[in-house]
N, C-alpha and C. Protein backbone atom coordinates (compact mmCIF):
# COMPACT_ATOMS: atom_id res chain seq x y z
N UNK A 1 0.83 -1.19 0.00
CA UNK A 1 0.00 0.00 0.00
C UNK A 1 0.87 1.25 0.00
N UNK A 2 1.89 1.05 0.64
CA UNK A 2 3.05 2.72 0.75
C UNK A 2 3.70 2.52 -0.81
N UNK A 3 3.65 1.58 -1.40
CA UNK A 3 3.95 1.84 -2.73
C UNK A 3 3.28 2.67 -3.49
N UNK A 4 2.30 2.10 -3.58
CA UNK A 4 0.82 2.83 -4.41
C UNK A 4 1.08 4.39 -4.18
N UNK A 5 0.82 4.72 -2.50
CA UNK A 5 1.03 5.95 -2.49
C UNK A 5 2.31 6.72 -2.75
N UNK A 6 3.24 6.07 -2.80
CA UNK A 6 4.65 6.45 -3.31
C UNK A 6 4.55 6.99 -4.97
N UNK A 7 3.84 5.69 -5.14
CA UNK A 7 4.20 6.19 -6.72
C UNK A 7 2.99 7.47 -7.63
N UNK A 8 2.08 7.79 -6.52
CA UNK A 8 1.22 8.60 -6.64
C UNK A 8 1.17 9.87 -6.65
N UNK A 9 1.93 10.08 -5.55
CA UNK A 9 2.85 11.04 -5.30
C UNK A 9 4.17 11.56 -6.37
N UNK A 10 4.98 10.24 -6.66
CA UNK A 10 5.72 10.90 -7.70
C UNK A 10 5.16 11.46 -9.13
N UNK A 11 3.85 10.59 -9.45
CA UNK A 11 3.33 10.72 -10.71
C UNK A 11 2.73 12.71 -10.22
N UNK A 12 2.39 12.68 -9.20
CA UNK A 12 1.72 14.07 -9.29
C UNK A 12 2.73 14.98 -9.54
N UNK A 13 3.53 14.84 -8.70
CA UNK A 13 4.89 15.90 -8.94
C UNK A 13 5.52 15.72 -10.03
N UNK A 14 5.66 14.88 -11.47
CA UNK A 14 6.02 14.33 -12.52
C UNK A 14 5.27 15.50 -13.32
N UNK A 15 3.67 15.14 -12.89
CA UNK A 15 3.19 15.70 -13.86
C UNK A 15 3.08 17.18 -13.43
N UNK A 16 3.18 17.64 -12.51
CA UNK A 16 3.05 19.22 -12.17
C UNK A 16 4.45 19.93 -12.69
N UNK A 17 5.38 19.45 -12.72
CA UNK A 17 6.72 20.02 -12.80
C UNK A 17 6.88 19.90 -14.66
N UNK A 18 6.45 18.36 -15.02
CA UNK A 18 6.70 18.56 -16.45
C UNK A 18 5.50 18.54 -17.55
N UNK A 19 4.39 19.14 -17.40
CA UNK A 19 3.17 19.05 -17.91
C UNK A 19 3.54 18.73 -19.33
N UNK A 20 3.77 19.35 -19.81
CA UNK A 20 4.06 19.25 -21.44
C UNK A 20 4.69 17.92 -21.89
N UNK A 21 5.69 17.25 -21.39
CA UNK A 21 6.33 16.38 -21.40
C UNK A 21 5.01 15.22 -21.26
N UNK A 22 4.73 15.22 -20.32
CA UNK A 22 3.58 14.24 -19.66
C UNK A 22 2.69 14.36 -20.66
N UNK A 23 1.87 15.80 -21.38
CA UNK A 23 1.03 15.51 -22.70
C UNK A 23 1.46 14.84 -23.54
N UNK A 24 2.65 15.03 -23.90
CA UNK A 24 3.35 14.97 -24.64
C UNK A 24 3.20 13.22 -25.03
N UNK A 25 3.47 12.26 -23.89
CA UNK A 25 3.17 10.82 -23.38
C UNK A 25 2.08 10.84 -23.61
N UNK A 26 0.99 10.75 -23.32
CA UNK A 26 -0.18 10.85 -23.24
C UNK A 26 -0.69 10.46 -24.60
N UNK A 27 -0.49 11.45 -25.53
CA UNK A 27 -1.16 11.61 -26.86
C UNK A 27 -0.27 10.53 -27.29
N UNK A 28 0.66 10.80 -27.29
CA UNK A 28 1.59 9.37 -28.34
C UNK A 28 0.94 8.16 -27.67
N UNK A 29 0.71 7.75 -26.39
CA UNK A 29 0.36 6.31 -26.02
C UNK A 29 -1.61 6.28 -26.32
N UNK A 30 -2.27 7.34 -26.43
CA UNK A 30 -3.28 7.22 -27.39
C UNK A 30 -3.18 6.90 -29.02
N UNK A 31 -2.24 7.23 -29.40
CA UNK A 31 -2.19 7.03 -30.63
C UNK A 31 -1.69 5.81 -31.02
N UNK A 32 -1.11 5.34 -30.21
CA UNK A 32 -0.28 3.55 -30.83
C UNK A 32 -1.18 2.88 -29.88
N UNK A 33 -2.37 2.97 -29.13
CA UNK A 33 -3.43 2.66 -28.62
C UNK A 33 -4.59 2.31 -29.81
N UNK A 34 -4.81 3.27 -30.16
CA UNK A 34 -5.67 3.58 -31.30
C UNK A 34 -5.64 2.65 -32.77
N UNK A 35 -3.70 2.81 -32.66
CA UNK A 35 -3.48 2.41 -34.23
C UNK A 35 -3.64 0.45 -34.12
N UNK A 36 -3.06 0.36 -32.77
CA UNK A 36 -3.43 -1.19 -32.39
C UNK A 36 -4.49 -1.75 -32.47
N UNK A 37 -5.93 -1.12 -31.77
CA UNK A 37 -6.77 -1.53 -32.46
C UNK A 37 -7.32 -1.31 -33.45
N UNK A 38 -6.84 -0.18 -34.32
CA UNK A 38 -7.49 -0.39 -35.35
C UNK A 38 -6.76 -1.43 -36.37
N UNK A 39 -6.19 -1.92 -35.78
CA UNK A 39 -5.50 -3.24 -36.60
C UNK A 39 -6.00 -4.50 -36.05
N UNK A 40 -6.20 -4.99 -34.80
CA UNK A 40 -7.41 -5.64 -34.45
C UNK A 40 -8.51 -5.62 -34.87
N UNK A 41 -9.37 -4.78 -35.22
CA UNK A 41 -10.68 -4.67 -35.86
C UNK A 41 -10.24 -4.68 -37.08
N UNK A 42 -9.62 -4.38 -37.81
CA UNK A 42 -9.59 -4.51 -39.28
C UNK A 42 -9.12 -5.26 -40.13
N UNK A 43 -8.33 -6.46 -38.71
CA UNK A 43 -8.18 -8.44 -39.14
C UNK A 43 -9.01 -9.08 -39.30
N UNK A 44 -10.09 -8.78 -38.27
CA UNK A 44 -11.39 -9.80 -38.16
C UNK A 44 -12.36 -9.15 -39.27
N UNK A 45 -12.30 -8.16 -39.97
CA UNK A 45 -13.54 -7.97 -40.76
C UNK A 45 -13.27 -8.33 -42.14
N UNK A 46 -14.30 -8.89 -42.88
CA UNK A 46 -14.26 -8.96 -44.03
C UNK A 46 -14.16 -8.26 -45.22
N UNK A 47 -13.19 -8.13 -46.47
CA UNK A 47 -13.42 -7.00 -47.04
C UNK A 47 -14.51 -7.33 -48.47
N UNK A 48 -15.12 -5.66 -48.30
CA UNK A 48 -16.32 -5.76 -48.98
C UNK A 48 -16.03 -5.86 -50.55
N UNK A 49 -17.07 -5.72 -51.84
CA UNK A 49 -17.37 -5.19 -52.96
C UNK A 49 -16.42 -4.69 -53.49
């Protein structure tokens, strides 16, 4: 449990000190999020006409 809050703590001060940086993460791990499944969904479907 003092982990959890350890690392909770660092993530806040991570992200208060380097905001931009931290967006910065953020959007890129949405985007290879995104691009993954859309490669999952677009194995299993059939292509049309």
């Amino acid at each position: 449990m003092m982990l959890v809050i350890i690392a909770f703590v660092v993530g806040v001060f991570v992200g208060y000190k380097y905001p931009q940086q931290v967006h910065s993460v953020i959007e890129s791990g949405k985007k290879l999020f995104n691009d993954l499944k859309g490669k999952l969904t677009k194995k299993g479907e059939t292509p049309g006409p």
